[in-house]
C-alpha atoms as a PDB file:
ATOM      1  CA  UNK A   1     -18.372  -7.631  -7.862  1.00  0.00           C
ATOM      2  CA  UNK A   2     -18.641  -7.186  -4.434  1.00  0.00           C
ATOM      3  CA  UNK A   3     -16.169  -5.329  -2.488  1.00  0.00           C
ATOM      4  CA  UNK A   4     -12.909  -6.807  -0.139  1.00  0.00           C
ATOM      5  CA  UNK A   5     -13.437  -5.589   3.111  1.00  0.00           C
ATOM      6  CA  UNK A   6     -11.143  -6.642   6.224  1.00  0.00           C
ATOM      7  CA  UNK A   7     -11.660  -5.665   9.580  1.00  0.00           C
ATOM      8  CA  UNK A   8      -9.991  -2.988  10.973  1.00  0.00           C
ATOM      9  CA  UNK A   9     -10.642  -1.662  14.618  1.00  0.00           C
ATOM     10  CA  UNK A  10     -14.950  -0.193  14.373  1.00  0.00           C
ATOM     11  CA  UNK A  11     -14.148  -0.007  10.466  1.00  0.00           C
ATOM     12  CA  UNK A  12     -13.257  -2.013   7.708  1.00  0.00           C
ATOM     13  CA  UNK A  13     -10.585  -1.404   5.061  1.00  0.00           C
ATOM     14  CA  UNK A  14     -11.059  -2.039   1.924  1.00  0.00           C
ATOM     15  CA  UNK A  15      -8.510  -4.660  -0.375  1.00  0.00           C
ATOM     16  CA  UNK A  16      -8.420  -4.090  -4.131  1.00  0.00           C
ATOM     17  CA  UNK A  17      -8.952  -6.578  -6.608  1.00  0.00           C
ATOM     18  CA  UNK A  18      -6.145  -5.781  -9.434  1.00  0.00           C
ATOM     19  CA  UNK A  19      -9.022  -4.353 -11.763  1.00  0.00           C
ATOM     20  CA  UNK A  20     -10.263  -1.711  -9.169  1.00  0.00           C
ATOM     21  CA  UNK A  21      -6.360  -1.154  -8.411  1.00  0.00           C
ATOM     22  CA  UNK A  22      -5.867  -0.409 -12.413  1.00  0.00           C
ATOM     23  CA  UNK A  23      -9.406   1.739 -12.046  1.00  0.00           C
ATOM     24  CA  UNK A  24      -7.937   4.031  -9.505  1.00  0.00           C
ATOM     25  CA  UNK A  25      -4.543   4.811 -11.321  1.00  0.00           C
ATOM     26  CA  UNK A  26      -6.176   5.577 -14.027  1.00  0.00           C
ATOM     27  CA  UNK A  27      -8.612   7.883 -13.126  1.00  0.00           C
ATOM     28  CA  UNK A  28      -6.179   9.831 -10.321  1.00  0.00           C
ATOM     29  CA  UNK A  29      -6.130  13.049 -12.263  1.00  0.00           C
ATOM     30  CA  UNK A  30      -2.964  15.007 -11.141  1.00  0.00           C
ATOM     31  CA  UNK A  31       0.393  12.971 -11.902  1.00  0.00           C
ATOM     32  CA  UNK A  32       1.562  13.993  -8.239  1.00  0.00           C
ATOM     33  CA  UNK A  33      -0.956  12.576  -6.520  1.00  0.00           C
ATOM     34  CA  UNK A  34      -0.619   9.191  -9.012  1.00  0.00           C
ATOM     35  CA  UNK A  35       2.801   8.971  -7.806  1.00  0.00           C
ATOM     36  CA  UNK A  36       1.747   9.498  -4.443  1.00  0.00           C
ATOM     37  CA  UNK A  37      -1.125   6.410  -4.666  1.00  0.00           C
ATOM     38  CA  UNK A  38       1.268   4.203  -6.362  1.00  0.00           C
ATOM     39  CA  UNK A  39       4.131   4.629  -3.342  1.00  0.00           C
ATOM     40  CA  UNK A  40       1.838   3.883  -1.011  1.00  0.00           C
ATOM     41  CA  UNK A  41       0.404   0.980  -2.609  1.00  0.00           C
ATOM     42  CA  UNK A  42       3.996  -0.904  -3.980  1.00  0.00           C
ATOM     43  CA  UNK A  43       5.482  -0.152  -0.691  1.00  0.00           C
ATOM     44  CA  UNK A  44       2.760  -0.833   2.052  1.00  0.00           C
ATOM     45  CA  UNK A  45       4.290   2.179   3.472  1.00  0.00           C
ATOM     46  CA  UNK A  46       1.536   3.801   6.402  1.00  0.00           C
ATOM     47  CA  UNK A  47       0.410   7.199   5.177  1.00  0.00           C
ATOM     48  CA  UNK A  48       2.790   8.796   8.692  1.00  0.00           C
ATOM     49  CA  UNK A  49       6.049   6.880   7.094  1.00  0.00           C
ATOM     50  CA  UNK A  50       5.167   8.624   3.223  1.00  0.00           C
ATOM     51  CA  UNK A  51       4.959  12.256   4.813  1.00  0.00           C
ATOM     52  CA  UNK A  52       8.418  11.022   6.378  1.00  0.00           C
ATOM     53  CA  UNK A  53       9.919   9.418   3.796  1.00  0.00           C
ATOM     54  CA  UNK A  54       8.974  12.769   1.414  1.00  0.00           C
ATOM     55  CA  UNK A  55      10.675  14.962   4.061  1.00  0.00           C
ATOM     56  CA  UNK A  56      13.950  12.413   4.466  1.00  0.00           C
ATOM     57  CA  UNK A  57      14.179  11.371   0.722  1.00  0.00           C
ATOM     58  CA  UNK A  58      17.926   9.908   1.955  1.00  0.00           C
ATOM     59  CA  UNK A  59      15.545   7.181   3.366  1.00  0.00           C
ATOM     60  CA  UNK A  60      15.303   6.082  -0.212  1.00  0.00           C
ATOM     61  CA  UNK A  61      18.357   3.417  -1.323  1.00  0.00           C
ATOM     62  CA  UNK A  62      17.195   2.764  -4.830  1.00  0.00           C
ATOM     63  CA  UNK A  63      16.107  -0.664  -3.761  1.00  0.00           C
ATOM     64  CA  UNK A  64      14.485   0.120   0.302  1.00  0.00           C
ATOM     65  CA  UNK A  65      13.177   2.630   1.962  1.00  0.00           C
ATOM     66  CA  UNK A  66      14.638   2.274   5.486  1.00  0.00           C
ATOM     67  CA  UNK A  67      11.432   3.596   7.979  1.00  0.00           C
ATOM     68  CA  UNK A  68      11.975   4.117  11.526  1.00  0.00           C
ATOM     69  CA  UNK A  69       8.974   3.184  13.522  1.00  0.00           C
ATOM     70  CA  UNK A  70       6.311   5.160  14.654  1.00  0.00           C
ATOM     71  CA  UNK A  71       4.321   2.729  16.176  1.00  0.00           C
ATOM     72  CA  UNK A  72       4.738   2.547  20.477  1.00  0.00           C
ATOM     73  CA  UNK A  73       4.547  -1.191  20.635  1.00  0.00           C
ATOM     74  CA  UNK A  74       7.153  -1.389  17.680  1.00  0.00           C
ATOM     75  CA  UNK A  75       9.160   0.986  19.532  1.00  0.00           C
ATOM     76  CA  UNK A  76      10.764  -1.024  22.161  1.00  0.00           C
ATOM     77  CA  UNK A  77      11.296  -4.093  19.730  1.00  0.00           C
ATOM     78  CA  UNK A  78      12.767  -2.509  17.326  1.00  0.00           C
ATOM     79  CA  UNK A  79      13.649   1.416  15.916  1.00  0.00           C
ATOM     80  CA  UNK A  80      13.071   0.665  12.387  1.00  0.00           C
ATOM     81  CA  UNK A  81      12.732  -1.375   9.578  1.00  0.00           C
ATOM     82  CA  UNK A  82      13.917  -1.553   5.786  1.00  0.00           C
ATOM     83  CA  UNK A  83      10.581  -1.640   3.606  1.00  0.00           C
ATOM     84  CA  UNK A  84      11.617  -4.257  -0.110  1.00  0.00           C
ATOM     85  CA  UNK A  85      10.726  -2.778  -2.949  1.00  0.00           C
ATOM     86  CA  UNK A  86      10.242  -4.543  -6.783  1.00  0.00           C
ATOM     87  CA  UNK A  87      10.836  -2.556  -9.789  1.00  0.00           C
ATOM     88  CA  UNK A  88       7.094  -0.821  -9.827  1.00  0.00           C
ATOM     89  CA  UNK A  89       8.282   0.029  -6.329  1.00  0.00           C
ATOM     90  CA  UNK A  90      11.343   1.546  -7.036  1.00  0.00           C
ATOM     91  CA  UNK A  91       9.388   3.716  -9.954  1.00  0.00           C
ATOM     92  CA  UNK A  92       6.739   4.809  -8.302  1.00  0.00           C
ATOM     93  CA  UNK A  93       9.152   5.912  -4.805  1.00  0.00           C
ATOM     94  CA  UNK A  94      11.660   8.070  -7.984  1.00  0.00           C
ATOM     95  CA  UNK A  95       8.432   9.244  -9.342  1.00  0.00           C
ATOM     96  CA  UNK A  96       7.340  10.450  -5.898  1.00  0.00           C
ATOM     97  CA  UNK A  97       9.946  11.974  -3.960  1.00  0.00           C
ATOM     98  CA  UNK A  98      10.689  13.660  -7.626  1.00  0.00           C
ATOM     99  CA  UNK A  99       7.160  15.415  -7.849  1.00  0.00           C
ATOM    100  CA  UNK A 100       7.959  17.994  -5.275  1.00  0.00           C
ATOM    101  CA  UNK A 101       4.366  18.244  -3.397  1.00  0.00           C
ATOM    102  CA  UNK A 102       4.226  17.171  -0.043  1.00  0.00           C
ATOM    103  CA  UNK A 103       1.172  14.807   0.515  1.00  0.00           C
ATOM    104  CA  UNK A 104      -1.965  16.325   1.929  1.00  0.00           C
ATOM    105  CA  UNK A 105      -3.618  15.800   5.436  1.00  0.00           C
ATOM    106  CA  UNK A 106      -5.123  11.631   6.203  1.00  0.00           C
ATOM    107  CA  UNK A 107      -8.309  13.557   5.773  1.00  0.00           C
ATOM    108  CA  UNK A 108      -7.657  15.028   2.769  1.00  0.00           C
ATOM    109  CA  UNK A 109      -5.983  11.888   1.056  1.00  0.00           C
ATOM    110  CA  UNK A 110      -9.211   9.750   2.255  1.00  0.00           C
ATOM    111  CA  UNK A 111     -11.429  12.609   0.853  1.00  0.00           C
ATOM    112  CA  UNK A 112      -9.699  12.619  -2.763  1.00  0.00           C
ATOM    113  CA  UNK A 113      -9.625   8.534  -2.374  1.00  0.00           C
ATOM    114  CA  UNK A 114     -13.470   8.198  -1.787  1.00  0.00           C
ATOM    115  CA  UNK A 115     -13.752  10.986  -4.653  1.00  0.00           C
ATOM    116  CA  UNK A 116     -11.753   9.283  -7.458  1.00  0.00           C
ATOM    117  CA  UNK A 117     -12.853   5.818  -6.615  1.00  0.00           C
ATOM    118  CA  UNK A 118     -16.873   6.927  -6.673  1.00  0.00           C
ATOM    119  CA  UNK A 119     -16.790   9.567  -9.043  1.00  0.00           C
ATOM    120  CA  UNK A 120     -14.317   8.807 -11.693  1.00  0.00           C
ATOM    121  CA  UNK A 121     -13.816   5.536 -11.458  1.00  0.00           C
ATOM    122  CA  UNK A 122     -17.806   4.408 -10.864  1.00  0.00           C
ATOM    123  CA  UNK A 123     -16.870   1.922  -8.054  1.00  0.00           C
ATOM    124  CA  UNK A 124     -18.415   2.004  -4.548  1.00  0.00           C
ATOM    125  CA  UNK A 125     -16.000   4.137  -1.804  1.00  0.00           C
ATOM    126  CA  UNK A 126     -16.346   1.831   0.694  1.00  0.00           C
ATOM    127  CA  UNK A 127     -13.435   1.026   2.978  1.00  0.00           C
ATOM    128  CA  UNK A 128     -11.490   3.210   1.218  1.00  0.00           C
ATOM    129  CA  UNK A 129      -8.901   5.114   3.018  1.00  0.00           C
ATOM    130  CA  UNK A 130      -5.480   5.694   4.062  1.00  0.00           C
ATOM    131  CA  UNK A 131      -4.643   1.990   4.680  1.00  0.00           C
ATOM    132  CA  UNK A 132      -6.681   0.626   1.680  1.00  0.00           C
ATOM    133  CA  UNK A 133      -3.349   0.580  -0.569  1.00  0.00           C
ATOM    134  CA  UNK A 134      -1.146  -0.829   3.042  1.00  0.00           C
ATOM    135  CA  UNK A 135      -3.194  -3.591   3.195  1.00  0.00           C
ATOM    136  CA  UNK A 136      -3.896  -4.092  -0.167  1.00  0.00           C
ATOM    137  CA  UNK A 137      -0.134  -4.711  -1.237  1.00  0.00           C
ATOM    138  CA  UNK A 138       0.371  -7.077   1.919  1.00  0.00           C
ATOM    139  CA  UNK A 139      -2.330  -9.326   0.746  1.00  0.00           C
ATOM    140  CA  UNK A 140      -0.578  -9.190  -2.776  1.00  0.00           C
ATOM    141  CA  UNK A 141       2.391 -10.660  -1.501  1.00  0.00           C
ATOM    142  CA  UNK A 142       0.853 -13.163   0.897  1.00  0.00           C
ATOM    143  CA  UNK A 143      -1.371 -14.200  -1.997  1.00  0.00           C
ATOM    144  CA  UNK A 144       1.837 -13.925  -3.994  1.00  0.00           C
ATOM    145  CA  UNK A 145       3.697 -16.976  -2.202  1.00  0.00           C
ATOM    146  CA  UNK A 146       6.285 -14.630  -1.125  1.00  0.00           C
ATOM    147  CA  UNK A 147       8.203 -16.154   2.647  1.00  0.00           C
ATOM    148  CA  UNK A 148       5.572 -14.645   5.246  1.00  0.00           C
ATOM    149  CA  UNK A 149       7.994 -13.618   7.617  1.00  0.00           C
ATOM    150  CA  UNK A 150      10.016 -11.407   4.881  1.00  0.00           C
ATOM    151  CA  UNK A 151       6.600  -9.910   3.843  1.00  0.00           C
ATOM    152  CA  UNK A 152       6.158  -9.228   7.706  1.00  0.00           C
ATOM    153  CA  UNK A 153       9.208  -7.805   8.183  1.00  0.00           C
ATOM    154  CA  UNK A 154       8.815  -5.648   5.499  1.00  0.00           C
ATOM    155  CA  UNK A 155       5.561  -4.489   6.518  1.00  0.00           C
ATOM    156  CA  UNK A 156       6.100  -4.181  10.176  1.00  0.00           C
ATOM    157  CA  UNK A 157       3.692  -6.779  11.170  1.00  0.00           C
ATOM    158  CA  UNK A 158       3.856  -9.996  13.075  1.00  0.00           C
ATOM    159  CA  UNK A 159       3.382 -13.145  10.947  1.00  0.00           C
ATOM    160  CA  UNK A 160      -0.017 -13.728  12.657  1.00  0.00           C
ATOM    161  CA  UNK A 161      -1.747 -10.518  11.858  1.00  0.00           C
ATOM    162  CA  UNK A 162      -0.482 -10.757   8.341  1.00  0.00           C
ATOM    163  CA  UNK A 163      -1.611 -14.582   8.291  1.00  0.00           C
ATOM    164  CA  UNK A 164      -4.636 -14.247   9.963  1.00  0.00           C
ATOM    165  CA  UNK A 165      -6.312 -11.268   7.313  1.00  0.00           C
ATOM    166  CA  UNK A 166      -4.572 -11.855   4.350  1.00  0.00           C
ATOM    167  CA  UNK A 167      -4.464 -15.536   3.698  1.00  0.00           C
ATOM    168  CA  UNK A 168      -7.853 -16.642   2.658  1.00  0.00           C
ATOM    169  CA  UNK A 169      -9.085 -13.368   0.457  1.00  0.00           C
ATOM    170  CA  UNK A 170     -11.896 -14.093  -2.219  1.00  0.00           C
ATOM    171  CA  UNK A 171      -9.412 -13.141  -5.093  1.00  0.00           C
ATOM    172  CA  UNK A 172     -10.310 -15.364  -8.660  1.00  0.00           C
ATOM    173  CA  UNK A 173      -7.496 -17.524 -10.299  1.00  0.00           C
ATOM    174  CA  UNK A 174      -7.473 -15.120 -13.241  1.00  0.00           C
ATOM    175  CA  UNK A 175      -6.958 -12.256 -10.130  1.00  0.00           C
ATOM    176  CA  UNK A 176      -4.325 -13.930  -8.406  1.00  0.00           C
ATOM    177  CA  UNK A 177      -2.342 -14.075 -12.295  1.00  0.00           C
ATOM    178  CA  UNK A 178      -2.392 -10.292 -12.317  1.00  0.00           C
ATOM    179  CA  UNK A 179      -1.611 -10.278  -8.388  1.00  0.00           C
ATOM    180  CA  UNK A 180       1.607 -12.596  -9.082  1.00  0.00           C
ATOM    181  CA  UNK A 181       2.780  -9.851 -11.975  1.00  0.00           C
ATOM    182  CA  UNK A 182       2.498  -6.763 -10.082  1.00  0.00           C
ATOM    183  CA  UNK A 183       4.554  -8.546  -7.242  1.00  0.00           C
ATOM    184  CA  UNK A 184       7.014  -9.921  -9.313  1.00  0.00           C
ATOM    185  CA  UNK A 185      10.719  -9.395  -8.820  1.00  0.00           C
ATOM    186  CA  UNK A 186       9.600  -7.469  -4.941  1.00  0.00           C
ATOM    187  CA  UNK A 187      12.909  -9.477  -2.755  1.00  0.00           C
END
């Protein structure tokens, strides 16, 4: 099936479809760097917030992550935001800040990416990178039917940006089923 691929500045970021999202997960061979992929992708957190969020672990509520922004224009609205989290969330953030390994450089996280999605999981490595799993989980919950402006709130984005790329992704009925359970219960 042909790959998601959103715009994103000269590039394009790739969205997972729930199977290549399953794909990935499974084939991530070190448990760290599982719980690493799987924070990133429940939360939408940017790969800057999880090296913060590792180092600040009192972030962590059990139920948000509360992310100050790093982002200039974000800056003068507002200093930070509380990132909602559903139960796979939750897990995966316990799982994380529990493993003890600090996450690796952008360029080494987009290196193992492009690895594990080629090699082990035999699908193509394009668009992969840092914000493949950001992007990915805010398309979930747009797709998901969840209140737009929570979701951008959440996220850190303006209901137009979120609107604009998410909203009209090629995802199957059958996809958007298995999109709808790995969002449930996110508030």
């Amino acid at each position: 099936m042909k790959p998601i691929l959103i715009p994103d500045g000269a590039h394009e970021t790739r969205i997972l479809r729930p199977d290549e999202y399953e794909a990935v997960v499974h084939y991530i061979p070190k448990p760290i760097f599982k719980a690493m992929f799987q924070t990133l992708f429940f939360t939408g957190l940017r790969y800057t917030e999880l090296k913060y969020v590792f180092s600040r672990p009192e972030l962590f509520s059990g139920t948000t992550i509360e992310v100050p922004s790093f982002k200039a224009k974000s800056k003068k609205i507002r200093a930070k935001r509380w990132v909602r989290l559903n139960h796979l969330g939750v897990m995966a953030t316990i799982n994380f800040l529990n493993n003890g390994k600090a996450p690796p450089s952008h360029e080494g996280w987009r290196d193992n990416l492009k690895r594990w999605t080629e090699r082990y999981a035999h699908i193509s490595g394009e668009g992969m990178g840092c914000k493949c799993t950001r992007k990915t989980w805010e398309s979930y919950l747009i797709i998901s039917g969840f209140e737009p402006f929570r979701v951008c709130s959440s996220m850190g984005h303006t209901e137009i940006t979120s609107l604009k790329h998410y909203v009209n992704l090629p995802f199957s009925d059958e996809e958007i089923k298995q999109i709808k359970e790995l969002t449930v219960g996110w508030k």
